[in-house]
N, C-alpha and C. Protein backbone atom coordinates (compact mmCIF):
# COMPACT_ATOMS: atom_id res chain seq x y z
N UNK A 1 107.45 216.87 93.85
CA UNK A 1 107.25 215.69 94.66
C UNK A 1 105.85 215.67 95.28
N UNK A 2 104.89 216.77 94.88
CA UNK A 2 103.72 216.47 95.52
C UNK A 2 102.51 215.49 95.46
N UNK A 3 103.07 215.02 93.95
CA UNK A 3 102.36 214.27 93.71
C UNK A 3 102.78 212.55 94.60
N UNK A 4 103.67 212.51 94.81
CA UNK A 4 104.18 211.82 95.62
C UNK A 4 103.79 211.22 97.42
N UNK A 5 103.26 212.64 97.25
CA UNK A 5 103.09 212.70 99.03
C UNK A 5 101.78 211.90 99.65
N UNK A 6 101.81 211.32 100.87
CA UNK A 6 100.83 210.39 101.30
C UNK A 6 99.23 210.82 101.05
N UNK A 7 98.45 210.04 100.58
CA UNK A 7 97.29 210.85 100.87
C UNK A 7 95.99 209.79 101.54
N UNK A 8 95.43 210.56 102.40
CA UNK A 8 94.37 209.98 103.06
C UNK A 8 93.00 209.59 101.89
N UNK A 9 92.51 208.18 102.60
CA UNK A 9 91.76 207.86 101.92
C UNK A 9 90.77 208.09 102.95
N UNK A 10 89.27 208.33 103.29
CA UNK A 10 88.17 208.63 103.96
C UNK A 10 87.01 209.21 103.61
N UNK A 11 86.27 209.51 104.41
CA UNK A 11 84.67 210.25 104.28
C UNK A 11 84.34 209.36 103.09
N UNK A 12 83.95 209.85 101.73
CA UNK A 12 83.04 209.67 100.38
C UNK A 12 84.54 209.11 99.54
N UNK A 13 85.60 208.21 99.82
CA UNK A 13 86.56 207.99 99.53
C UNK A 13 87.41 207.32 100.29
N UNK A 14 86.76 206.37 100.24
CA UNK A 14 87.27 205.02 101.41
C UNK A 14 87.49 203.97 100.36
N UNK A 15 88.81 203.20 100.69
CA UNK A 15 89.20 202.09 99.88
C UNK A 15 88.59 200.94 100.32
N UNK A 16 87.98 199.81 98.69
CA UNK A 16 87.48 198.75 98.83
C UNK A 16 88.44 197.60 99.71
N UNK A 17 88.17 197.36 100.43
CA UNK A 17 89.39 196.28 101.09
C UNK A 17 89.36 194.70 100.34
N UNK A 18 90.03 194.39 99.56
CA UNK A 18 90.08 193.13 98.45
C UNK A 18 89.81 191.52 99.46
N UNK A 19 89.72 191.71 100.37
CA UNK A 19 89.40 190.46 101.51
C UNK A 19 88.60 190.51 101.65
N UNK A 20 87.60 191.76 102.77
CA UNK A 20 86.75 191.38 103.38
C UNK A 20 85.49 192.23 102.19
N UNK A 21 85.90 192.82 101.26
CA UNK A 21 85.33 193.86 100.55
C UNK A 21 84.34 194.78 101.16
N UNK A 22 85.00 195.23 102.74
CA UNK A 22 84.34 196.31 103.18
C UNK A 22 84.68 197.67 102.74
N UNK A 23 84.63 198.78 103.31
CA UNK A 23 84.96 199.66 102.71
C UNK A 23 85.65 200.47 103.75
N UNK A 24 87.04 200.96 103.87
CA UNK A 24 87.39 201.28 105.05
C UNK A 24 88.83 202.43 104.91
N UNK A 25 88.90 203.06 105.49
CA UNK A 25 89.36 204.42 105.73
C UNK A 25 91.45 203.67 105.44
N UNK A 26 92.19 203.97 104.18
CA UNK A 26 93.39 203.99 103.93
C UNK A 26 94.39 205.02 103.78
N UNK A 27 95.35 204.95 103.95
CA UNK A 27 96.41 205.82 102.94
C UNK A 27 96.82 205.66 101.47
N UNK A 28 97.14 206.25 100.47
CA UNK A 28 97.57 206.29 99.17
C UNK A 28 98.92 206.75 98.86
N UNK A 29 99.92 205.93 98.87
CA UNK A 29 101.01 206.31 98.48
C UNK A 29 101.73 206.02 96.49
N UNK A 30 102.26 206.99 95.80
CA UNK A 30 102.48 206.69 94.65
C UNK A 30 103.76 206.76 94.56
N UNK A 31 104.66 205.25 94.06
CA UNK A 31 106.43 205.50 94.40
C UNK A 31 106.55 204.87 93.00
N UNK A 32 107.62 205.35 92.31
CA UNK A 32 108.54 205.19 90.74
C UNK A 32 109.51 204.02 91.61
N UNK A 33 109.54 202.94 90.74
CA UNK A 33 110.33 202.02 91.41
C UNK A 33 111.47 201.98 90.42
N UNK A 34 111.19 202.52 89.30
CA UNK A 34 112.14 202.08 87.95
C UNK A 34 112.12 203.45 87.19
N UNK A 35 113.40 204.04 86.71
CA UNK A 35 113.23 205.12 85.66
C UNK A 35 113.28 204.48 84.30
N UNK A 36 112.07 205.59 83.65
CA UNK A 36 112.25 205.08 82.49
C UNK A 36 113.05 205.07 81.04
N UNK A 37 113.99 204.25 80.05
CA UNK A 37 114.46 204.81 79.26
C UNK A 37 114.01 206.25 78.50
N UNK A 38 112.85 206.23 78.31
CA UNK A 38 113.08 207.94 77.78
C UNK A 38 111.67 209.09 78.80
N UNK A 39 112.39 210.04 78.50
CA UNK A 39 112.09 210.60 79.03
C UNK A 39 111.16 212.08 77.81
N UNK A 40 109.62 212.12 78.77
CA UNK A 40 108.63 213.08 77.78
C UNK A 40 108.40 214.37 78.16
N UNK A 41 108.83 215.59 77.60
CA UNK A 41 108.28 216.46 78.58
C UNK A 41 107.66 217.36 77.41
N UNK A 42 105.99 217.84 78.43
CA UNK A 42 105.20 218.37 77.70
C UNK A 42 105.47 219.83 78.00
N UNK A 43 105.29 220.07 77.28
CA UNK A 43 105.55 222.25 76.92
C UNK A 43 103.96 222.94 76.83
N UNK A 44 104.25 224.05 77.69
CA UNK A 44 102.80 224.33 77.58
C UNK A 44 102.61 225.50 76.66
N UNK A 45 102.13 225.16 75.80
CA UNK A 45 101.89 226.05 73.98
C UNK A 45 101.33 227.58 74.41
N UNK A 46 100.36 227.58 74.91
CA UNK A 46 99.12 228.38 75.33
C UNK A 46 99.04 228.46 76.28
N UNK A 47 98.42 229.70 76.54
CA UNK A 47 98.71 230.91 78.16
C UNK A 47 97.60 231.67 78.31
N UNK A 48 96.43 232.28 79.18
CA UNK A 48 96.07 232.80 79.56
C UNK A 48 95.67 232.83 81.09
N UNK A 49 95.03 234.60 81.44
CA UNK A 49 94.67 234.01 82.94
C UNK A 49 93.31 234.55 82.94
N UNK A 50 92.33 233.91 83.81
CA UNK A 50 90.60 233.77 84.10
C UNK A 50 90.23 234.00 82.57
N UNK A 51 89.83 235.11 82.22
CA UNK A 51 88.49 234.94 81.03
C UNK A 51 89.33 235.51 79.82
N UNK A 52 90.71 235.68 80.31
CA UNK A 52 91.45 236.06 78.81
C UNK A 52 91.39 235.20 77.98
N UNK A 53 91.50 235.25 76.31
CA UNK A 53 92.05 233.95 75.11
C UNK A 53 93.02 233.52 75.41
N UNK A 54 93.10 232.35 74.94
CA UNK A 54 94.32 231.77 74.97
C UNK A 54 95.29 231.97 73.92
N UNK A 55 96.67 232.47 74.20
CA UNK A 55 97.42 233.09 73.36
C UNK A 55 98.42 232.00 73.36
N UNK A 56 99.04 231.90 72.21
CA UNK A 56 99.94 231.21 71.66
C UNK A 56 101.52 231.93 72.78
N UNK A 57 102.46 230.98 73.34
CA UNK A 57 103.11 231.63 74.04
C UNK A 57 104.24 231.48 73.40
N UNK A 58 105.17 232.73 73.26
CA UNK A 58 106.15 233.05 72.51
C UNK A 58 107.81 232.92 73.33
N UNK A 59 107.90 232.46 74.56
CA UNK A 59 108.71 232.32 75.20
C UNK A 59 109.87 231.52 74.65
N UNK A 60 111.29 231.70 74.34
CA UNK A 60 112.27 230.93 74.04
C UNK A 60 112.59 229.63 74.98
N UNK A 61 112.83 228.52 74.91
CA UNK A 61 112.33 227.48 76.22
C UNK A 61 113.94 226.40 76.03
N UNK A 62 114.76 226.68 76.96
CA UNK A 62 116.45 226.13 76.18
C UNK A 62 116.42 225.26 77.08
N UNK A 63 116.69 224.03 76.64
CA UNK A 63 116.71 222.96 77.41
C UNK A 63 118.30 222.43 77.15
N UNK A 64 118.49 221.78 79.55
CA UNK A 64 119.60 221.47 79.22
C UNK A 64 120.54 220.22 79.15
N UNK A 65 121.16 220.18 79.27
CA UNK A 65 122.33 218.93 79.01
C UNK A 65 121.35 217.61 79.79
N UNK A 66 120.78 217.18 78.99
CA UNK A 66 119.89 216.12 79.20
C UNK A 66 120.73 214.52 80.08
N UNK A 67 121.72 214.44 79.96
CA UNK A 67 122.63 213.50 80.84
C UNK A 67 123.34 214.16 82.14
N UNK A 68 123.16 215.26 82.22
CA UNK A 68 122.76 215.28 83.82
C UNK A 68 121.81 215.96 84.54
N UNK A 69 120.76 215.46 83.86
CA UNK A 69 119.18 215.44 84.50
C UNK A 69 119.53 214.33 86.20
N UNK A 70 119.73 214.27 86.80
CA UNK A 70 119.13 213.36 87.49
C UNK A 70 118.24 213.11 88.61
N UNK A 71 117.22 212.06 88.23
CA UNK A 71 116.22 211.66 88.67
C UNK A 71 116.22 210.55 89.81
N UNK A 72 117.01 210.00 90.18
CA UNK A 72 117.20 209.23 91.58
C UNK A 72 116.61 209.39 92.61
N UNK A 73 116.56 210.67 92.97
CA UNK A 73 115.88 210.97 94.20
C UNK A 73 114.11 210.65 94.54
N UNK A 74 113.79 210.89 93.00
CA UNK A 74 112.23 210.50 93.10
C UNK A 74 111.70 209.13 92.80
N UNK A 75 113.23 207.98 92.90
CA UNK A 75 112.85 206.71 93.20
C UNK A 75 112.79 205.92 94.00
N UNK A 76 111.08 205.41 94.54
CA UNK A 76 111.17 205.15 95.94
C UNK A 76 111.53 203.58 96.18
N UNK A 77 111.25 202.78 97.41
CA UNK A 77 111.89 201.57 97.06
C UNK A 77 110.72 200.37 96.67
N UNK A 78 111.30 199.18 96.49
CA UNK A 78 110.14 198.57 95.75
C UNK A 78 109.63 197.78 96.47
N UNK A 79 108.00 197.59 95.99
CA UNK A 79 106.81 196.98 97.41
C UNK A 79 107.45 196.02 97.03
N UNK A 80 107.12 195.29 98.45
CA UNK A 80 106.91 193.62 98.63
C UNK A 80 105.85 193.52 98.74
N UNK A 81 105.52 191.72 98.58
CA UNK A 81 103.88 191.49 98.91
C UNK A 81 102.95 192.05 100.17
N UNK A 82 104.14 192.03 100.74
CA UNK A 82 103.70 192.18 102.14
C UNK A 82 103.54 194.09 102.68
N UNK A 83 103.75 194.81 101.36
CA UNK A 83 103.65 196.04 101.94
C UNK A 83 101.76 196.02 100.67
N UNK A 84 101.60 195.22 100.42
CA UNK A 84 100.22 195.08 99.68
C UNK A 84 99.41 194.47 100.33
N UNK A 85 100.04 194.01 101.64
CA UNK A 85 98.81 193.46 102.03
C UNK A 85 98.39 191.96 101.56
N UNK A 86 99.10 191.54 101.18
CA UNK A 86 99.24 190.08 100.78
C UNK A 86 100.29 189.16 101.48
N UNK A 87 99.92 187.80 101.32
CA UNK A 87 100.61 186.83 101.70
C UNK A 87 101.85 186.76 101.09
N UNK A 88 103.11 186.71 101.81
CA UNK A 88 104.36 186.15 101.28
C UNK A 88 104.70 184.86 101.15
């Protein structure tokens, strides 16, 4: 969920404001409003640590009962205009 979590906008990273197009100090929030029919997950092939090669990783990787994955919890609720900052 960290990717999730609020993040400050400021210093060398201040959001354009679409009105007045100043430039001014926000928050960044990222919310899943919808899950998607399928689901991708990347496997990581290759392994090393600091200046070792990268070795092909030999780990057995058992994946499980894919229908009760559930993902609900990391769906947040859905903007209105008005959480954009726009006219309703």
């Amino acid at each position: 969920r960290e990717f999730m979590r609020e993040e400050r906008l400021d210093g060398d990273n201040l959001w354009r404001c679409f009105c007045c197009n100043d430039f001014r100090p926000a928050t960044k929030t990222l919310s899943i409003w919808k899950l998607p029919s399928h689901l991708v997950v990347h496997l990581k092939r290759f392994g090393g640590h600091g200046n070792d090669r990268l070795r092909k990783r030999s780990e057995r990787v058992e994946v499980p009962d894919i229908s009760r994955i559930d993902l609900s919890h990391l769906v947040g609720h859905a903007a209105t205009a008005g959480d954009l900052g726009q006219a309703e």
